[in-house]
C-alpha atoms as a PDB file:
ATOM      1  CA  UNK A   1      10.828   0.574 -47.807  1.00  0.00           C
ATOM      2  CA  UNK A   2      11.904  -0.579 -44.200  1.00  0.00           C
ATOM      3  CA  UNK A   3      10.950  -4.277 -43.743  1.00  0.00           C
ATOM      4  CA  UNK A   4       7.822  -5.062 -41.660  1.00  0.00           C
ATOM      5  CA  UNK A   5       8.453  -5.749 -38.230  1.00  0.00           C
ATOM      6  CA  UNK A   6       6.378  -8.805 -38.025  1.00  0.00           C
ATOM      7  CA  UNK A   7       4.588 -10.891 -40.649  1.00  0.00           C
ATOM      8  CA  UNK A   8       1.097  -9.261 -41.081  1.00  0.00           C
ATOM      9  CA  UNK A   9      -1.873 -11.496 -41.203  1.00  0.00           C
ATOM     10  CA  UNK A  10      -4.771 -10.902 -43.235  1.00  0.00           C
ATOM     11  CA  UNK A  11      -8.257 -12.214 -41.408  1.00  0.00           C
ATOM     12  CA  UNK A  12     -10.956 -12.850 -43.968  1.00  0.00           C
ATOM     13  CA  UNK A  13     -14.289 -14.182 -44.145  1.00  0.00           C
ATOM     14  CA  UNK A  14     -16.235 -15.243 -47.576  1.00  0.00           C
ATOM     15  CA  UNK A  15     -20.109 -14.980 -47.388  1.00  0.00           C
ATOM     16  CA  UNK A  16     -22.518 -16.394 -49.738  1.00  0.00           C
ATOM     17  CA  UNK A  17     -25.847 -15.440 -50.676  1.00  0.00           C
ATOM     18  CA  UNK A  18     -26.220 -12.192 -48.038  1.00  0.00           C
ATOM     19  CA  UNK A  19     -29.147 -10.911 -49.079  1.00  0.00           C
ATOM     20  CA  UNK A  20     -31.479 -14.185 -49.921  1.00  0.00           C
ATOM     21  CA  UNK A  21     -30.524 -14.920 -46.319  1.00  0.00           C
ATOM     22  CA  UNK A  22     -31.616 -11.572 -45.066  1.00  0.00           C
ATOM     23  CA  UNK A  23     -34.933 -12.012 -46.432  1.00  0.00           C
ATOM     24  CA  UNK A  24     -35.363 -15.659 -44.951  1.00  0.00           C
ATOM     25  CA  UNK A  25     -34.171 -17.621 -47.612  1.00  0.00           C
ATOM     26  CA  UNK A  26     -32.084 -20.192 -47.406  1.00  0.00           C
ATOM     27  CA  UNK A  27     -28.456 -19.770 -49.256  1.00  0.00           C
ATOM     28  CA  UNK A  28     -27.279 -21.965 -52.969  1.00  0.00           C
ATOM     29  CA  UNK A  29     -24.515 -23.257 -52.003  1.00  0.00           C
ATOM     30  CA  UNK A  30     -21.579 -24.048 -49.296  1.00  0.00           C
ATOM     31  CA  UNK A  31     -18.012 -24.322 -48.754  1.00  0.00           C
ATOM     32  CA  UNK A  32     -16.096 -26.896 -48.195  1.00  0.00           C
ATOM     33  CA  UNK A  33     -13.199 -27.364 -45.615  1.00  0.00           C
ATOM     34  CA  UNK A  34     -14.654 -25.124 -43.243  1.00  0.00           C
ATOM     35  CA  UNK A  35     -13.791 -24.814 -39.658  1.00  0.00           C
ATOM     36  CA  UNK A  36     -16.215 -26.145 -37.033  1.00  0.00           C
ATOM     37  CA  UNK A  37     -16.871 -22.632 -35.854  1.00  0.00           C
ATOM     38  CA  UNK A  38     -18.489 -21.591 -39.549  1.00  0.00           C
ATOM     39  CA  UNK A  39     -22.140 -21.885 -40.878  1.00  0.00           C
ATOM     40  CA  UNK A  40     -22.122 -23.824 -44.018  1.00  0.00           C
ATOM     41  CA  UNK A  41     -22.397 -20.239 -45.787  1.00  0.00           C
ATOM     42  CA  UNK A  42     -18.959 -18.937 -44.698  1.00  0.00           C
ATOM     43  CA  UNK A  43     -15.467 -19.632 -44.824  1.00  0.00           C
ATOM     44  CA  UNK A  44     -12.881 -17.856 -42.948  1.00  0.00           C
ATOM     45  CA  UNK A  45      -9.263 -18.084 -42.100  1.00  0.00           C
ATOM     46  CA  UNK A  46      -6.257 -16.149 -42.213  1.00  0.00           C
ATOM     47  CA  UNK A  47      -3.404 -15.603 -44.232  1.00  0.00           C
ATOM     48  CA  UNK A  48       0.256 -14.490 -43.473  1.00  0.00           C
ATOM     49  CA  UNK A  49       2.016 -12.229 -45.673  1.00  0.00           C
ATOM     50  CA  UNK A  50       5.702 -13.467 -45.573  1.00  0.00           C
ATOM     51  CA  UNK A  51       7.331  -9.557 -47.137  1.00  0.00           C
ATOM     52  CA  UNK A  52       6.341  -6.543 -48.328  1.00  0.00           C
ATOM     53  CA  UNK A  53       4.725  -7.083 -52.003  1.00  0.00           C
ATOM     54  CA  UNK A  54       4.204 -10.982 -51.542  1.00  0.00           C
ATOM     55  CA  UNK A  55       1.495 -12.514 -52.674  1.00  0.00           C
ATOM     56  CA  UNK A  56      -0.166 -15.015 -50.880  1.00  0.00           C
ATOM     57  CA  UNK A  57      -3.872 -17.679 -52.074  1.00  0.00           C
ATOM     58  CA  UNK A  58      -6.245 -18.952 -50.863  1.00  0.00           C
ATOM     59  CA  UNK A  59      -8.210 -21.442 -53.260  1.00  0.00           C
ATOM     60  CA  UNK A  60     -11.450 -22.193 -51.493  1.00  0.00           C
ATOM     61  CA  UNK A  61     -13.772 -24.807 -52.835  1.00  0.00           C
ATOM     62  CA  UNK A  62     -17.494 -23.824 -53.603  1.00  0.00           C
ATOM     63  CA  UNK A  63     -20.623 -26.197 -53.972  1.00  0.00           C
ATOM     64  CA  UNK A  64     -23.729 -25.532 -55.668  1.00  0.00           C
ATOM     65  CA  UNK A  65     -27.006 -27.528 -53.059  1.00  0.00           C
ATOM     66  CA  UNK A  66     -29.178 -29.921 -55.133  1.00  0.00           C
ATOM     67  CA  UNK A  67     -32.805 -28.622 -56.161  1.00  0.00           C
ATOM     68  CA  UNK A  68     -31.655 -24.981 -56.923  1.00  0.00           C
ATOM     69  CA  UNK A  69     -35.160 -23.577 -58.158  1.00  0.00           C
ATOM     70  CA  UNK A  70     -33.498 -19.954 -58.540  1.00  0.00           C
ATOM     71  CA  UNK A  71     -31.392 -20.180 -61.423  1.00  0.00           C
ATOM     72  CA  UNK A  72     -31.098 -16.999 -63.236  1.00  0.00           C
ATOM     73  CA  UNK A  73     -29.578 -14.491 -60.067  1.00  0.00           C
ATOM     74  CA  UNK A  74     -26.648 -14.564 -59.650  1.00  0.00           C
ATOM     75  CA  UNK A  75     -25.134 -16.307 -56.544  1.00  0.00           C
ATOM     76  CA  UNK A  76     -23.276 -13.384 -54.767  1.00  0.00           C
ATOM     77  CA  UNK A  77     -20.060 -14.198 -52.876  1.00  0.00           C
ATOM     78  CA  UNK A  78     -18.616 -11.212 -50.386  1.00  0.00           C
ATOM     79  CA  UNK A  79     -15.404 -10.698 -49.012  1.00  0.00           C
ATOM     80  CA  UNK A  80     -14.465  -8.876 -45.487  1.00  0.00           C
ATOM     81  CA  UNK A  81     -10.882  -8.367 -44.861  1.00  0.00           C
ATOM     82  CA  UNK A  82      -8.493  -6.935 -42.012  1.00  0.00           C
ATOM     83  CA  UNK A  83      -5.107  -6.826 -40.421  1.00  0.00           C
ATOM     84  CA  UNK A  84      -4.865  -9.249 -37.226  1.00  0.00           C
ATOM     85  CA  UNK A  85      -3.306  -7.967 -34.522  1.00  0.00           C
ATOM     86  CA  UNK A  86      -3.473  -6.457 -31.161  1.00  0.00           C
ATOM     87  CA  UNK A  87      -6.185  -4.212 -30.529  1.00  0.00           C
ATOM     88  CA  UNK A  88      -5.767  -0.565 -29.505  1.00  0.00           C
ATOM     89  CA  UNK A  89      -3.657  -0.069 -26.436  1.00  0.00           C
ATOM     90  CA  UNK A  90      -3.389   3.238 -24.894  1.00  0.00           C
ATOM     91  CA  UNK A  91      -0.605   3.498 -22.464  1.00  0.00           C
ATOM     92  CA  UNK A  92       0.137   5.924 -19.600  1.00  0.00           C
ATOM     93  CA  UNK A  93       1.155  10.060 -20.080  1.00  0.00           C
ATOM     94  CA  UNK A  94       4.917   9.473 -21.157  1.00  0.00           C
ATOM     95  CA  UNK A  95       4.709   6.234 -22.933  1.00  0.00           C
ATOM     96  CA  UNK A  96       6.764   4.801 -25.216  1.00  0.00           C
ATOM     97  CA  UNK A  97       4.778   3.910 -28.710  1.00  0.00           C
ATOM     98  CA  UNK A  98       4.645   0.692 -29.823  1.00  0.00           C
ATOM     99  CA  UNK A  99       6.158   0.194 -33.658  1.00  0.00           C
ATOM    100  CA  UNK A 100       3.222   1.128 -36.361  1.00  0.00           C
ATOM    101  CA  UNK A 101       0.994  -1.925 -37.760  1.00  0.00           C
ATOM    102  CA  UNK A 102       0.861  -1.969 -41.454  1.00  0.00           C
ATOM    103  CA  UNK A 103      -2.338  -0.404 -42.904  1.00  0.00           C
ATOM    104  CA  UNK A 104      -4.733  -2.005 -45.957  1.00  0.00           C
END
């Protein structure tokens, strides 16, 4: 396989507790080492794979809240994931394509 132009980065965002917070509840837990822009209930970040078949980690660091009455669900954590990159460009009649972005 032909090497990837540029490093691809992976945008993600970890949720927790979706739907007790869709019905007003308030969520279990929190991450820590969040950026300022995220509610105590989310972590993102992003994450640059160096090659083709690299592997790459993130270890993110979860925290239960004190006074958990709800003990027996379980505490659902979601993942949303995507290629960063530049959006979709359309150019003139007769332009050149740019390179193809990787695809997940």
């Amino acid at each position: 396989m032909p090497p990837f132009p540029v490093s691809p980065e992976l945008e993600f965002v970890l949720d927790v507790d979706t739907e007790r917070r869709r019905r007003g509840q308030a969520p279990r837990g929190s991450f820590l080492g969040r950026g300022p822009a995220d509610p105590e209930h989310q972590l993102s970040g992003t994450l640059e794979l160096p090659r083709q078949r690299s592997r790459a980690c993130v270890t993110p660091t979860f925290q239960l809240h004190d006074g958990i009455r709800d003990k027996l669900r379980p505490i659902v954590v979601t993942l949303a994931y995507g290629i960063r990159g530049p959006g979709g460009h359309r150019g003139g009649r007769g332009a050149v394509l740019p390179p193809l972005s990787p695809a997940l």
